[in-house]
Structures are given as C-alpha cells and as structure tokens.
C-alpha atoms as a PDB file:
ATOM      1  CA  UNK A   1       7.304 -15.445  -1.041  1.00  0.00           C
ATOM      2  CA  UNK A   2       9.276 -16.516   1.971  1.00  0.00           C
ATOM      3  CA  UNK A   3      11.371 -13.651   1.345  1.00  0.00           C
ATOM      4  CA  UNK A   4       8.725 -11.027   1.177  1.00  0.00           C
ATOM      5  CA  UNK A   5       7.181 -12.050   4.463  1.00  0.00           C
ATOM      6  CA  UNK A   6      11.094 -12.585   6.020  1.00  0.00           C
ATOM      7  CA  UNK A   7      11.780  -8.601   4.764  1.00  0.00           C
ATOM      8  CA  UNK A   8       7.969  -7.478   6.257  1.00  0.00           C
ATOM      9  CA  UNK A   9       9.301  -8.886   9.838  1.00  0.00           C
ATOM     10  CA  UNK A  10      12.341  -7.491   9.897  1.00  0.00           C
ATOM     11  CA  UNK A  11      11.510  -4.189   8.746  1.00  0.00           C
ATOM     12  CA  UNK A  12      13.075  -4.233   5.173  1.00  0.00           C
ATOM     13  CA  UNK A  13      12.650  -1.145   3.022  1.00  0.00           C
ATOM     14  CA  UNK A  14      11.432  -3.195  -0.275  1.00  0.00           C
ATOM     15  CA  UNK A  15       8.975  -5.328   1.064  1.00  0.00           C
ATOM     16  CA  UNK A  16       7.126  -2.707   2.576  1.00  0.00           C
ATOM     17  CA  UNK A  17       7.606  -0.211  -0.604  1.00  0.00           C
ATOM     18  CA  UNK A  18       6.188  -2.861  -2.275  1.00  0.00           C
ATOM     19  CA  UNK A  19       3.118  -3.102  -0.326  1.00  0.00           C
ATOM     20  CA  UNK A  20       2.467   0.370   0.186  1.00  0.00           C
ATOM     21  CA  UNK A  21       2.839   0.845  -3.387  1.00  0.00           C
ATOM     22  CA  UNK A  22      -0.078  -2.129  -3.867  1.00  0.00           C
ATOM     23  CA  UNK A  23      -2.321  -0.153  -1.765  1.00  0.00           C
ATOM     24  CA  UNK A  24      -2.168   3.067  -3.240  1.00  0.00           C
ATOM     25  CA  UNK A  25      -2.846   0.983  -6.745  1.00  0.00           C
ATOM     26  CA  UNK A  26      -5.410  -0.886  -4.992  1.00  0.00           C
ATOM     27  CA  UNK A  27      -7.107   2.729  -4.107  1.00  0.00           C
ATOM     28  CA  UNK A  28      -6.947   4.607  -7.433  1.00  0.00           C
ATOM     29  CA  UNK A  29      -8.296   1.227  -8.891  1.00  0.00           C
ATOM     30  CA  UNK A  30     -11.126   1.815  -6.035  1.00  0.00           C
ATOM     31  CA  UNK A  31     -11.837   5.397  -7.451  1.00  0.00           C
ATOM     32  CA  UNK A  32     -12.080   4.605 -10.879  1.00  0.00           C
ATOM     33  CA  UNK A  33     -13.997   1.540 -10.959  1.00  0.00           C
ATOM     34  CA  UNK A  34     -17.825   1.919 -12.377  1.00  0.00           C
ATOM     35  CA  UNK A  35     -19.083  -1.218 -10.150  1.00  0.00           C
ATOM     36  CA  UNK A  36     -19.443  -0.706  -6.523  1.00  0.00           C
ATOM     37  CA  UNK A  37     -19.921   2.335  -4.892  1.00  0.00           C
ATOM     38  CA  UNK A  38     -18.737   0.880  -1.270  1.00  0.00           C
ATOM     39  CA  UNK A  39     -15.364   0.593  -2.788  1.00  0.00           C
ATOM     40  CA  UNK A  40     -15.365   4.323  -4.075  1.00  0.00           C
ATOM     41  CA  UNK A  41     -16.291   5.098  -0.482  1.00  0.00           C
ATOM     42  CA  UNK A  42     -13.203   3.952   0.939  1.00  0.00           C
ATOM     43  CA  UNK A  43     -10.628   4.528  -2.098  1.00  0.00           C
ATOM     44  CA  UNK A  44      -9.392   7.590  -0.828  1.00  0.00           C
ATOM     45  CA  UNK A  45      -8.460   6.475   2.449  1.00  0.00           C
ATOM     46  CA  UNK A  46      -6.981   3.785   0.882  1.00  0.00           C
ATOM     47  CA  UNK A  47      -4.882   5.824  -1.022  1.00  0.00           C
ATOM     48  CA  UNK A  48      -4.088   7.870   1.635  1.00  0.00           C
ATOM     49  CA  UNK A  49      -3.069   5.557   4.373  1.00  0.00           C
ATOM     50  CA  UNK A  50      -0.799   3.612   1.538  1.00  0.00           C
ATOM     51  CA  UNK A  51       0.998   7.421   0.644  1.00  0.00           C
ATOM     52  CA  UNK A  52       1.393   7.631   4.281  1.00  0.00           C
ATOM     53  CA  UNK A  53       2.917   4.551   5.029  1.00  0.00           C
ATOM     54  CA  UNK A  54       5.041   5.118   1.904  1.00  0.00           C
ATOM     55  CA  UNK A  55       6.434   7.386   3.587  1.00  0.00           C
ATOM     56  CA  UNK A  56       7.395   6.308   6.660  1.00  0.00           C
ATOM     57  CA  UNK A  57       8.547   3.171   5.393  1.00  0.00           C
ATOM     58  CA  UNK A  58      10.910   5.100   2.625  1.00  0.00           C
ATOM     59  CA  UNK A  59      12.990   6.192   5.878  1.00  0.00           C
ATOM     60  CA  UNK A  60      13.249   2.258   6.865  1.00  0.00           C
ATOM     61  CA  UNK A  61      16.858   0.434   6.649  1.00  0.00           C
ATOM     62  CA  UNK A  62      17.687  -1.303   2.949  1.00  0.00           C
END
C-alpha cells in the first residue's frame, strides 16, 4: 500500500493506470447494476473521466 500511494505522489505510470482502470470498472459496474438509479446517473461520467485520465496518465514516466 505504501507503494501505491509513494507511485500516486510522484507521478508513477502504474499506480495511476491502476486507478484509472478502477474507475472505469467502477462505472460500467454503475451502468449495469439493477439497484440504484443515482448510480446509473453518474456511471457514464464515471467512465468517462476514468478513460480520460487513462489517457493522460498512459503518457506519464514508468
């Protein structure tokens, strides 16, 4: 754990891969879940703010 949070201050590309990649799972899990309809409200931009910052963190340093 104290490596994940080391990598997220220093800009590391895997730590932040990691959770951008959470998010976007965390939003498709949003849109398909039958329970609550706030959380299909904000799925998408869930999704799309964690394939955004996928993105921009893919160009980070190893």
């Amino acid at each position: 754990m104290s490596n994940f949070l080391t990598g997220l201050m220093r800009l590391k590309r895997g730590p932040w891969e990691m959770l951008a990649t959470i998010l976007i799972g965390l939003g498709v899990f949003m849109l398909m879940q039958p329970f609550a309809i706030w959380l299909y409200t904000y799925s998408f931009i869930t999704t799309l703010v964690g394939t955004v910052m996928f993105i921009i963190v893919s160009h980070f340093k190893d």
